[in-house]
Protein backbone atom coordinates (compact mmCIF):
# COMPACT_ATOMS: atom_id res chain seq x y z
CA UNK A 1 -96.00 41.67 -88.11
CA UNK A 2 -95.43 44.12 -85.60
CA UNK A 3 -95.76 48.23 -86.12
CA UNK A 4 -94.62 51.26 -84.75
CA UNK A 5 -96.02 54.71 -85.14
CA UNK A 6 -93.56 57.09 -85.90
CA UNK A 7 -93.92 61.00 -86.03
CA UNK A 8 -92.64 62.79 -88.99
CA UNK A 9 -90.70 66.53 -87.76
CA UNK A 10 -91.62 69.64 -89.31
CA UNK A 11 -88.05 69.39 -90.98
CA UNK A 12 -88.89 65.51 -92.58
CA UNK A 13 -86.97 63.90 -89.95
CA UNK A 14 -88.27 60.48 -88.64
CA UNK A 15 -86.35 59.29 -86.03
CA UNK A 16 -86.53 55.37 -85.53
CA UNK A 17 -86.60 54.39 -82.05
CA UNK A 18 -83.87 51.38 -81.16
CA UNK A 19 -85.99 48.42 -80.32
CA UNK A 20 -87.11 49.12 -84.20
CA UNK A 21 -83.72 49.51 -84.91
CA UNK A 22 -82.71 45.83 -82.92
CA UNK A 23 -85.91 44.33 -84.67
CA UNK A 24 -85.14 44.99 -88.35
CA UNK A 25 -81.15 45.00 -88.37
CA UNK A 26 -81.62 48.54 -89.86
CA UNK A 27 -78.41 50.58 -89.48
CA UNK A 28 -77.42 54.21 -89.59
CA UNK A 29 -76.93 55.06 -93.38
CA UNK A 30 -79.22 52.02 -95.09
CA UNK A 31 -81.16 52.98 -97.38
CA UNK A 32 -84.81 53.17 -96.80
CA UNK A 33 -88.00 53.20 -99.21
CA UNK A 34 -91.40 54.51 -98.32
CA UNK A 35 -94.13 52.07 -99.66
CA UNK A 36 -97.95 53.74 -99.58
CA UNK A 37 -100.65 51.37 -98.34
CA UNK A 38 -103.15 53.38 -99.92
CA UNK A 39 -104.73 53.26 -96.14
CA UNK A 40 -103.22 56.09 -94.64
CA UNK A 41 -100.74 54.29 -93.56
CA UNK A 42 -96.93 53.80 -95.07
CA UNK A 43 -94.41 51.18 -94.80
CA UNK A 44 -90.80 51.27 -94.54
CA UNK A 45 -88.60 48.85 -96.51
CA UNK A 46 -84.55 48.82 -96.34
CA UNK A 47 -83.67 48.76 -100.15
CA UNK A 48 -81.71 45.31 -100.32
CA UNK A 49 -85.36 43.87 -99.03
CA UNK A 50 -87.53 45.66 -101.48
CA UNK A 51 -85.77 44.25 -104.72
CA UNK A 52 -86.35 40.93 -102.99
CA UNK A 53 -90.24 41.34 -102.44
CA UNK A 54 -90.90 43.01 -106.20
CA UNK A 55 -88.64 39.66 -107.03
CA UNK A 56 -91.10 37.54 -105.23
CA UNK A 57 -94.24 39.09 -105.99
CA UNK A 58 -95.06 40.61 -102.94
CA UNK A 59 -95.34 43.81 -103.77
CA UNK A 60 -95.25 45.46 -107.17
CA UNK A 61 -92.82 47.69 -108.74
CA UNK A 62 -95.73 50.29 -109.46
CA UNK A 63 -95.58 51.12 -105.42
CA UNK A 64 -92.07 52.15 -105.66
């Protein structure tokens, strides 16, 4: 799994840089959940994908 670390703007802006972009198929407009690893880290999850993990068991709809 590969990672980026992204900085968050004073205004809650996070831009995503475009080899993320190329690497995920994300697109201008999708929509985009925050997940909490409960590490300090977070991860992002385009919405079509997320019903498909909580389907699958992979991560639980408690997280949303």
């Amino acid at each position: 799994m590969k990672s980026w670390i992204l900085t968050v703007k004073e205004d809650g802006i996070v831009e995503l840089p475009e080899d993320l972009l190329k690497e995920t198929g994300w697109q201008c407009r999708d929509t985009l959940h925050w997940i909490d690893n409960k590490d300090g880290s977070w991860t992002l999850i385009k919405e079509e994908d997320l019903t498909n993990f909580i389907k699958k068991g992979i991560i639980s709809n408690e997280q949303n």
